[in-house]
PDB file of N, CA and C in Angstrom:
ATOM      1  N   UNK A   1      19.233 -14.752   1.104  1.00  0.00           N
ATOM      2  CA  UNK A   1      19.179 -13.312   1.193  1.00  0.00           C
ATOM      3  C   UNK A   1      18.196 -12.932   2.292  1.00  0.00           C
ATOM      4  N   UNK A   2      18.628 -12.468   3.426  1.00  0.00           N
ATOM      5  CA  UNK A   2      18.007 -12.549   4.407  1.00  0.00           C
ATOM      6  C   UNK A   2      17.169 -10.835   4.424  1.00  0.00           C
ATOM      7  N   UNK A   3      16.203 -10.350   5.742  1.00  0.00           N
ATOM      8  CA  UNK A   3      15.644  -8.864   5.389  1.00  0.00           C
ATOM      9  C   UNK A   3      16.677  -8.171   5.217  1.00  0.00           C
ATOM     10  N   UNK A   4      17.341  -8.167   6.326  1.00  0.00           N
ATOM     11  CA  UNK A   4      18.943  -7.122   6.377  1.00  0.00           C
ATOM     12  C   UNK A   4      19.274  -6.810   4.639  1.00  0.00           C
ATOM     13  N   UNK A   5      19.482  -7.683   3.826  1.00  0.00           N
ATOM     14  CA  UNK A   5      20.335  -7.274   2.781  1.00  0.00           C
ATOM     15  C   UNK A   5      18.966  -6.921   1.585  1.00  0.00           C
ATOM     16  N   UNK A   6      17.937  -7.136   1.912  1.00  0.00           N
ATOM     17  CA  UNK A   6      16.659  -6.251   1.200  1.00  0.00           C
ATOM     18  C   UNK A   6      17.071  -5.136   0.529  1.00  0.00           C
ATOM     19  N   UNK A   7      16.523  -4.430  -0.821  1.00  0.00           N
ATOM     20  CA  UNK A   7      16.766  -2.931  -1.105  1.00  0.00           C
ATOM     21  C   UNK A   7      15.947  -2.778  -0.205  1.00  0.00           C
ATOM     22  N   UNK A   8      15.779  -1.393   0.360  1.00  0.00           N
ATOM     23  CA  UNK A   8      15.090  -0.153   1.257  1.00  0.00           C
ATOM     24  C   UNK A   8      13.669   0.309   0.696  1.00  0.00           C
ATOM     25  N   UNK A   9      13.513  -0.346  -0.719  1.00  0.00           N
ATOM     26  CA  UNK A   9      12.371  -0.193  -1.688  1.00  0.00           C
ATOM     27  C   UNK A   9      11.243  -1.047  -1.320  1.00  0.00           C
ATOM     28  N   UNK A  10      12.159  -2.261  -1.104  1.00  0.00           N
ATOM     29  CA  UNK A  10      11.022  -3.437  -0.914  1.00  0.00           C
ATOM     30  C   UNK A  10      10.917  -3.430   0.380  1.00  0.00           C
ATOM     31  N   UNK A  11      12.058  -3.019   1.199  1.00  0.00           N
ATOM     32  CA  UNK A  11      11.627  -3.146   2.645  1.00  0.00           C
ATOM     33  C   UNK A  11      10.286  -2.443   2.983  1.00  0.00           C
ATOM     34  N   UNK A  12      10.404  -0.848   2.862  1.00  0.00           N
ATOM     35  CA  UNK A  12       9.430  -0.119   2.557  1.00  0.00           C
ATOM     36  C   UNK A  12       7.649  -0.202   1.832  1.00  0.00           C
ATOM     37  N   UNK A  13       7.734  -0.878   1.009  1.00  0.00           N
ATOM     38  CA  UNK A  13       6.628  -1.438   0.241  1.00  0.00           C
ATOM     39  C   UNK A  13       5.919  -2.771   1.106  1.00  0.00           C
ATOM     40  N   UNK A  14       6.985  -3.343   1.581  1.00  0.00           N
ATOM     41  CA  UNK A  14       6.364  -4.554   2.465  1.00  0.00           C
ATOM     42  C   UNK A  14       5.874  -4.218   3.787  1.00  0.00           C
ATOM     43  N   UNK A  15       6.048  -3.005   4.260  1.00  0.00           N
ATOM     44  CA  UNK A  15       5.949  -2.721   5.729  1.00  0.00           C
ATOM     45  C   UNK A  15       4.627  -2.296   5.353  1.00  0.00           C
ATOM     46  N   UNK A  16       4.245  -1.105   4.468  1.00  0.00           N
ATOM     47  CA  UNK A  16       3.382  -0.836   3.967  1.00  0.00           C
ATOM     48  C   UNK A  16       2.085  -1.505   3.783  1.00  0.00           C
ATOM     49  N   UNK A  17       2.318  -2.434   3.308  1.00  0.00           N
ATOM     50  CA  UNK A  17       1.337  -3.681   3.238  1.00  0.00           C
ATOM     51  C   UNK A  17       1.000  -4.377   4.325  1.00  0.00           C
ATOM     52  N   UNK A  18       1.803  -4.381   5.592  1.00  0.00           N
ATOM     53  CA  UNK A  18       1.728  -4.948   6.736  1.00  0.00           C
ATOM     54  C   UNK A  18       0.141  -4.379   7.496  1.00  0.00           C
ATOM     55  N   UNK A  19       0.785  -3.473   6.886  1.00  0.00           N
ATOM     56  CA  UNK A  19      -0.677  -2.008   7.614  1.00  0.00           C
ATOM     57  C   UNK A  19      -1.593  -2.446   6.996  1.00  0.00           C
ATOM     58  N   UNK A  20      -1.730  -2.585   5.758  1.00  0.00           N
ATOM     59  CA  UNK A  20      -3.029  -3.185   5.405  1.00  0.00           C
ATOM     60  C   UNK A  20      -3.939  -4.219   6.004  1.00  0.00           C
ATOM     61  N   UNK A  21      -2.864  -5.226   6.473  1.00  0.00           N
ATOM     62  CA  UNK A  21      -3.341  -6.288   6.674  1.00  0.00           C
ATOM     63  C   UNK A  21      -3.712  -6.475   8.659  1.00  0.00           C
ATOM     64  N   UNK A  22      -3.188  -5.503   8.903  1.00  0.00           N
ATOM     65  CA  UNK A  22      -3.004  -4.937  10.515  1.00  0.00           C
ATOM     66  C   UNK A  22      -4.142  -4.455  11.022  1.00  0.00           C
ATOM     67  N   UNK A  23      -4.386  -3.428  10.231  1.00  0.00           N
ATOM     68  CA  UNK A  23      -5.113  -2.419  10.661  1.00  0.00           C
ATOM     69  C   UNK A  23      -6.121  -2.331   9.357  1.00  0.00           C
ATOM     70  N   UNK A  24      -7.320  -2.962   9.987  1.00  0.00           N
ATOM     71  CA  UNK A  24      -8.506  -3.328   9.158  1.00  0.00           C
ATOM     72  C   UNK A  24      -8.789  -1.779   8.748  1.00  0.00           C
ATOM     73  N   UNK A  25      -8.529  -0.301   9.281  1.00  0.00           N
ATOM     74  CA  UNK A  25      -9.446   0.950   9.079  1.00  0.00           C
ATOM     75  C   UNK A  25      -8.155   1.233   7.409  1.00  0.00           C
ATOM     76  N   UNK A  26      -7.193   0.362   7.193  1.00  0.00           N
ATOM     77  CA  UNK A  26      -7.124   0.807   5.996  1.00  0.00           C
ATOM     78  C   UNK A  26      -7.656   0.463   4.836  1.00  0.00           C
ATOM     79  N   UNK A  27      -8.930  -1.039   5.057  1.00  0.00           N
ATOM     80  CA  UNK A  27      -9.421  -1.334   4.030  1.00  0.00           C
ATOM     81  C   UNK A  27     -10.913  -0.128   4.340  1.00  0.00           C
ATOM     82  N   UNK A  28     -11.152   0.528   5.275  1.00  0.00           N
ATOM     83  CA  UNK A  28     -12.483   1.280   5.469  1.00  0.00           C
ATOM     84  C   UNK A  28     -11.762   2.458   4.246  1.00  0.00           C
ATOM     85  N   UNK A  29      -9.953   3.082   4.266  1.00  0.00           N
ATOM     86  CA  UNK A  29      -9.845   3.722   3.804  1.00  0.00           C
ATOM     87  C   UNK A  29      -9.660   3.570   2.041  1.00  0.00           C
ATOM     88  N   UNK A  30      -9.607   2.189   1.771  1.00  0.00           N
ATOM     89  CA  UNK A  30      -9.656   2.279   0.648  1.00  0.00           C
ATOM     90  C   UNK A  30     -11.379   2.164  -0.217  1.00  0.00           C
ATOM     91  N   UNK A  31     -12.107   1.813   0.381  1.00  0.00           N
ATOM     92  CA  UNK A  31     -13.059   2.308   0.294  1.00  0.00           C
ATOM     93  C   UNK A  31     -13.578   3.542  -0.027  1.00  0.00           C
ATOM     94  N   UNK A  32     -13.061   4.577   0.810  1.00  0.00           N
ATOM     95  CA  UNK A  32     -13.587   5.958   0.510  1.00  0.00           C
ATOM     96  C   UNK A  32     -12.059   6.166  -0.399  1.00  0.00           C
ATOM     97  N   UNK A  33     -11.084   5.786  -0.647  1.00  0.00           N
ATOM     98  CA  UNK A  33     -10.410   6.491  -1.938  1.00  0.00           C
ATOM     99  C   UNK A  33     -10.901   5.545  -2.900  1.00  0.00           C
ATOM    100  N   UNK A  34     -11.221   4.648  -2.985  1.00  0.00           N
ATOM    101  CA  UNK A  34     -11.950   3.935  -4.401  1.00  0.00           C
ATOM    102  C   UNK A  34     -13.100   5.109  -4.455  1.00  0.00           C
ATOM    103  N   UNK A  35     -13.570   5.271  -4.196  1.00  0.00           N
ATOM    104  CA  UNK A  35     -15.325   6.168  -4.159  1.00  0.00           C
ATOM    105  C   UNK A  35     -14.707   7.917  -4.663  1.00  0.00           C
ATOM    106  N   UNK A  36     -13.940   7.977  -4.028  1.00  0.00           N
ATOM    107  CA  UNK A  36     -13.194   9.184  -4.343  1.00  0.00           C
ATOM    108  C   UNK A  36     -12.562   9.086  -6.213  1.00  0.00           C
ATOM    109  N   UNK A  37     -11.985   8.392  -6.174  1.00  0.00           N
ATOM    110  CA  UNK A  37     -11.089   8.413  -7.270  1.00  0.00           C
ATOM    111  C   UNK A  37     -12.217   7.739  -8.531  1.00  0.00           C
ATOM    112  N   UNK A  38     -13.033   6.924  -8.222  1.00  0.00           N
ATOM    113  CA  UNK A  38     -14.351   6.345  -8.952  1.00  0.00           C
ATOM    114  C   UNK A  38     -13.898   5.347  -9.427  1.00  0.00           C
ATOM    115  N   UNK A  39     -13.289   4.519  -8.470  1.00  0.00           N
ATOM    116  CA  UNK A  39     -13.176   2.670  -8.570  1.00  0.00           C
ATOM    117  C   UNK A  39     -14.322   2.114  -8.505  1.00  0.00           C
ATOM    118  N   UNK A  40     -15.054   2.767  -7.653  1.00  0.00           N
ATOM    119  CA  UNK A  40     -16.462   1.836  -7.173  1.00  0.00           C
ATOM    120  C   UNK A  40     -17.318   2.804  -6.726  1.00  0.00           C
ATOM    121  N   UNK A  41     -18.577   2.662  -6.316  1.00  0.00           N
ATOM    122  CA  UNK A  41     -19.702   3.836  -6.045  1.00  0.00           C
ATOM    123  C   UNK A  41     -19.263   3.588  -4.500  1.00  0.00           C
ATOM    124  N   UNK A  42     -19.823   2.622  -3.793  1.00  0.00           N
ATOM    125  CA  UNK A  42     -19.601   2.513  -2.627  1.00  0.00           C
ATOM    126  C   UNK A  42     -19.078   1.266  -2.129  1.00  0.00           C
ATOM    127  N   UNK A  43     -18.660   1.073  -0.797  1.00  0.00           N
ATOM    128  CA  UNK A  43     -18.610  -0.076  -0.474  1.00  0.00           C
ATOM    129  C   UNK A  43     -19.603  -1.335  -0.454  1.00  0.00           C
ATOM    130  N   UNK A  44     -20.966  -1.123  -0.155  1.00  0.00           N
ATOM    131  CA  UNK A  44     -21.498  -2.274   0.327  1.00  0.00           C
ATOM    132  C   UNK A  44     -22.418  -2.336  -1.420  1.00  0.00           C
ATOM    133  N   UNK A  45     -22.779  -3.597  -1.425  1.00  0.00           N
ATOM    134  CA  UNK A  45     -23.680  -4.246  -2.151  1.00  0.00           C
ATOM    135  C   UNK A  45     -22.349  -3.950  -3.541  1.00  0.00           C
ATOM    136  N   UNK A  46     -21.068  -4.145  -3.716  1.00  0.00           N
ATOM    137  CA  UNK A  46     -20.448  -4.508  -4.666  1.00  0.00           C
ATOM    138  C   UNK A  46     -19.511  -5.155  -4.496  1.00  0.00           C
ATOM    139  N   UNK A  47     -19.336  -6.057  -4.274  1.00  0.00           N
ATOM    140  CA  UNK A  47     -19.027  -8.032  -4.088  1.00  0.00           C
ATOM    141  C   UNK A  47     -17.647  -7.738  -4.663  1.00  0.00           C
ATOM    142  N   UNK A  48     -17.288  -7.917  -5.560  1.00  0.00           N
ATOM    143  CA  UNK A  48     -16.472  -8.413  -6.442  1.00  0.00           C
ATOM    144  C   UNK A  48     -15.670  -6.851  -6.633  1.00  0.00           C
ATOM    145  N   UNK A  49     -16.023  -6.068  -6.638  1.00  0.00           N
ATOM    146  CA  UNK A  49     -15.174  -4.780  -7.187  1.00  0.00           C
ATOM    147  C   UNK A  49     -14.878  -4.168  -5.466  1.00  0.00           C
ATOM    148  N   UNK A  50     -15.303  -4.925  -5.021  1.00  0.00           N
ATOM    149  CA  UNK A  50     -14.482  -4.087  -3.550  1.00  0.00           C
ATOM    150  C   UNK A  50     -12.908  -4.979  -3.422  1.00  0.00           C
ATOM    151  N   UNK A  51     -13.314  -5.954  -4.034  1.00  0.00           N
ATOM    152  CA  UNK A  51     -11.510  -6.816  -4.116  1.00  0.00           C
ATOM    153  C   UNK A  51     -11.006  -5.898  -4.857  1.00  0.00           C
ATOM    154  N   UNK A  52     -11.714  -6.137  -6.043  1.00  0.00           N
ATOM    155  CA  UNK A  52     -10.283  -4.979  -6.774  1.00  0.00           C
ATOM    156  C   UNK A  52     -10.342  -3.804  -6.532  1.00  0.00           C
ATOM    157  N   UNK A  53     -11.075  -2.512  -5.828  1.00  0.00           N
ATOM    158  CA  UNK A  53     -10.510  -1.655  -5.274  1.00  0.00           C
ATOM    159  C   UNK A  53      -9.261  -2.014  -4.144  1.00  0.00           C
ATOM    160  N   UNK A  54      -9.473  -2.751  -3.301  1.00  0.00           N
ATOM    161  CA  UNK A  54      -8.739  -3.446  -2.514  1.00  0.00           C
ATOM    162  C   UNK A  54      -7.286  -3.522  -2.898  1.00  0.00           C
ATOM    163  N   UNK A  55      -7.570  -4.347  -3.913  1.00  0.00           N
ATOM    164  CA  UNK A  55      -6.152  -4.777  -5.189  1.00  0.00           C
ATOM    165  C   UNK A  55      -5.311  -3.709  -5.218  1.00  0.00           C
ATOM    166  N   UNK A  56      -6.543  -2.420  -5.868  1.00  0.00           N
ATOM    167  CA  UNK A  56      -5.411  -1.409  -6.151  1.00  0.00           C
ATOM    168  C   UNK A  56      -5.149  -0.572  -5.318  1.00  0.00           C
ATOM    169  N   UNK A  57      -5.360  -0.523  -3.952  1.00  0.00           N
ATOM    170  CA  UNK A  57      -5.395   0.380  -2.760  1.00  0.00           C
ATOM    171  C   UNK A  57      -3.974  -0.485  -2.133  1.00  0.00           C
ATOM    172  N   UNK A  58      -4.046  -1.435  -2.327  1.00  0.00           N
ATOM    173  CA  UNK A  58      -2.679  -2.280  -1.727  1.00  0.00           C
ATOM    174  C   UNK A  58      -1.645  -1.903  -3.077  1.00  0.00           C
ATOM    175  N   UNK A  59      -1.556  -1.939  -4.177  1.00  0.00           N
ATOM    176  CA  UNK A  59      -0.659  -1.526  -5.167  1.00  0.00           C
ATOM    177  C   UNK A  59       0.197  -0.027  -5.018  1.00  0.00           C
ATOM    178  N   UNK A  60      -1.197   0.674  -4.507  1.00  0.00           N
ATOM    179  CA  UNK A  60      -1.296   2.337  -4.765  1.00  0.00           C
ATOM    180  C   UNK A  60      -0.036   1.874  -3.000  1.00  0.00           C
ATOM    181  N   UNK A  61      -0.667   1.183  -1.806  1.00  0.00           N
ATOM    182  CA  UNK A  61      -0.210   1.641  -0.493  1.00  0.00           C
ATOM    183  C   UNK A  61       1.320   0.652  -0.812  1.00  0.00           C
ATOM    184  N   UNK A  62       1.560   0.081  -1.488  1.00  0.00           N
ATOM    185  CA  UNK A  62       3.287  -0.192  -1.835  1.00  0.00           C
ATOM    186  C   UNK A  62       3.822   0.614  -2.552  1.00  0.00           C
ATOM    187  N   UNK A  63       3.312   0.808  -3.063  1.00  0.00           N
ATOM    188  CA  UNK A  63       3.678   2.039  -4.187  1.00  0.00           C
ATOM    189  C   UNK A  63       4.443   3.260  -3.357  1.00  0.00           C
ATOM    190  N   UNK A  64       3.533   3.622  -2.399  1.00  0.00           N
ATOM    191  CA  UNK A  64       3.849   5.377  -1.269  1.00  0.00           C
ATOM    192  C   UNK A  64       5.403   3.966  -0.163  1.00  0.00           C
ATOM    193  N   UNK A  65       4.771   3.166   0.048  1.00  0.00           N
ATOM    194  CA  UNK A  65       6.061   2.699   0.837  1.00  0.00           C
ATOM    195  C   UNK A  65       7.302   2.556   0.395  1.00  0.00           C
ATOM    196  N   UNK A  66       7.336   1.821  -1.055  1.00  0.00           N
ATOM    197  CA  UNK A  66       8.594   1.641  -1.887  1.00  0.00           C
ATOM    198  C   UNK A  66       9.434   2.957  -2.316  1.00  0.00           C
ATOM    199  N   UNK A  67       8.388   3.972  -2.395  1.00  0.00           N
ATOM    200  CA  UNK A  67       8.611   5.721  -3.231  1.00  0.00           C
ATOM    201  C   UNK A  67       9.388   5.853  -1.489  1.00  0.00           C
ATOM    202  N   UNK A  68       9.297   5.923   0.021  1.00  0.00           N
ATOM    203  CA  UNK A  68       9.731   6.515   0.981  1.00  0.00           C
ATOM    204  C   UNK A  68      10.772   5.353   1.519  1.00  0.00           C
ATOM    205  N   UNK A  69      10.743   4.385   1.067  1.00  0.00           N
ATOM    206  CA  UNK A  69      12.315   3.472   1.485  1.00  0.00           C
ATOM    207  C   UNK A  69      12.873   3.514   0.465  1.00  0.00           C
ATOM    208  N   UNK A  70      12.749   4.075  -0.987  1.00  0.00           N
ATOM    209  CA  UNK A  70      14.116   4.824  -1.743  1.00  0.00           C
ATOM    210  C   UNK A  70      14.538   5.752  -1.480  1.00  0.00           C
ATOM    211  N   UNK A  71      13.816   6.445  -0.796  1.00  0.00           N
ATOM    212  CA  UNK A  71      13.846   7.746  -0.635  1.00  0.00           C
ATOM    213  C   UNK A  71      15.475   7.555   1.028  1.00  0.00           C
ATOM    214  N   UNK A  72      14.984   6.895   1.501  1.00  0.00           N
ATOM    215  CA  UNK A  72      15.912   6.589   2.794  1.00  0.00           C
ATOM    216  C   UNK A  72      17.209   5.861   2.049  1.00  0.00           C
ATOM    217  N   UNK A  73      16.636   5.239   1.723  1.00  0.00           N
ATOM    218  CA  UNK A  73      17.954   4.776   0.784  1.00  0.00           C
ATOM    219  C   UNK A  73      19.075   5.721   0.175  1.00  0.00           C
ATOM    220  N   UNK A  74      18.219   5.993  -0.520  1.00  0.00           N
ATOM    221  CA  UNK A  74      18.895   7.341  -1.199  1.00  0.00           C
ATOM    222  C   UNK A  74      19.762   7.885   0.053  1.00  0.00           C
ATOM    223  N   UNK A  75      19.355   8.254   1.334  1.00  0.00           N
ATOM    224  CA  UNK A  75      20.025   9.624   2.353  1.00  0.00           C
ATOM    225  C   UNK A  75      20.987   8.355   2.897  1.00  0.00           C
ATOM    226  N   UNK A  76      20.876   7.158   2.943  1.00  0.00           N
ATOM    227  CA  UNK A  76      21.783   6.145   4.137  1.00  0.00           C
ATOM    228  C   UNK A  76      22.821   6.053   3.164  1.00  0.00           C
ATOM    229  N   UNK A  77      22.725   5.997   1.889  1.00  0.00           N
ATOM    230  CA  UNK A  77      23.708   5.375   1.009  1.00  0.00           C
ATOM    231  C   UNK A  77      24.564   6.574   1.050  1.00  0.00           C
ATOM    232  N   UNK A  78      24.626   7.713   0.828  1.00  0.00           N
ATOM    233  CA  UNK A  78      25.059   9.029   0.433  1.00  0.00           C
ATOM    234  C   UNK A  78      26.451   9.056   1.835  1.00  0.00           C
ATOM    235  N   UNK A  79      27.040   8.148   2.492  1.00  0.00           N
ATOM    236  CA  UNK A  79      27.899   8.559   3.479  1.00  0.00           C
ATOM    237  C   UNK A  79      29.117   8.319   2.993  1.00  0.00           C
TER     238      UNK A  79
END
């Protein structure tokens, strides 16, 4: 099962994650939404809970990718 025949869900969710791993300013941003949302106080001097903000900032950022490649899905399939 090659990408081509992927749902549009996972395609979406995986691209998503790409960014994470791309573009280091989205772990600066999960930082300030962990701090925001009260995963963690701050970034520095917490070791271990900046992974799992991390964790769930990559869950939360598949989450918005998978929700906008159903969403395409949804409009490509409809012909």
């Amino acid at each position: 099962m090659g990408w081509k025949d992927w749902p549009y869900w996972l395609k979406g969710g995986l691209i998503s994650l790409i960014f994470l791993v791309f573009f280091p300013i989205t772990i600066i941003a999960s930082c300030i939404i962990g701090g925001i949302l009260g995963f963690i106080n701050s970034c520095e001097n917490q070791g271990s809970k900046l992974y799992l903000n991390i964790i769930i900032y990559s869950i939360i950022l598949f989450g918005i990718g998978a929700f906008i490649g159903w969403i395409i899905g949804k409009i490509k399939n409809r012909k």
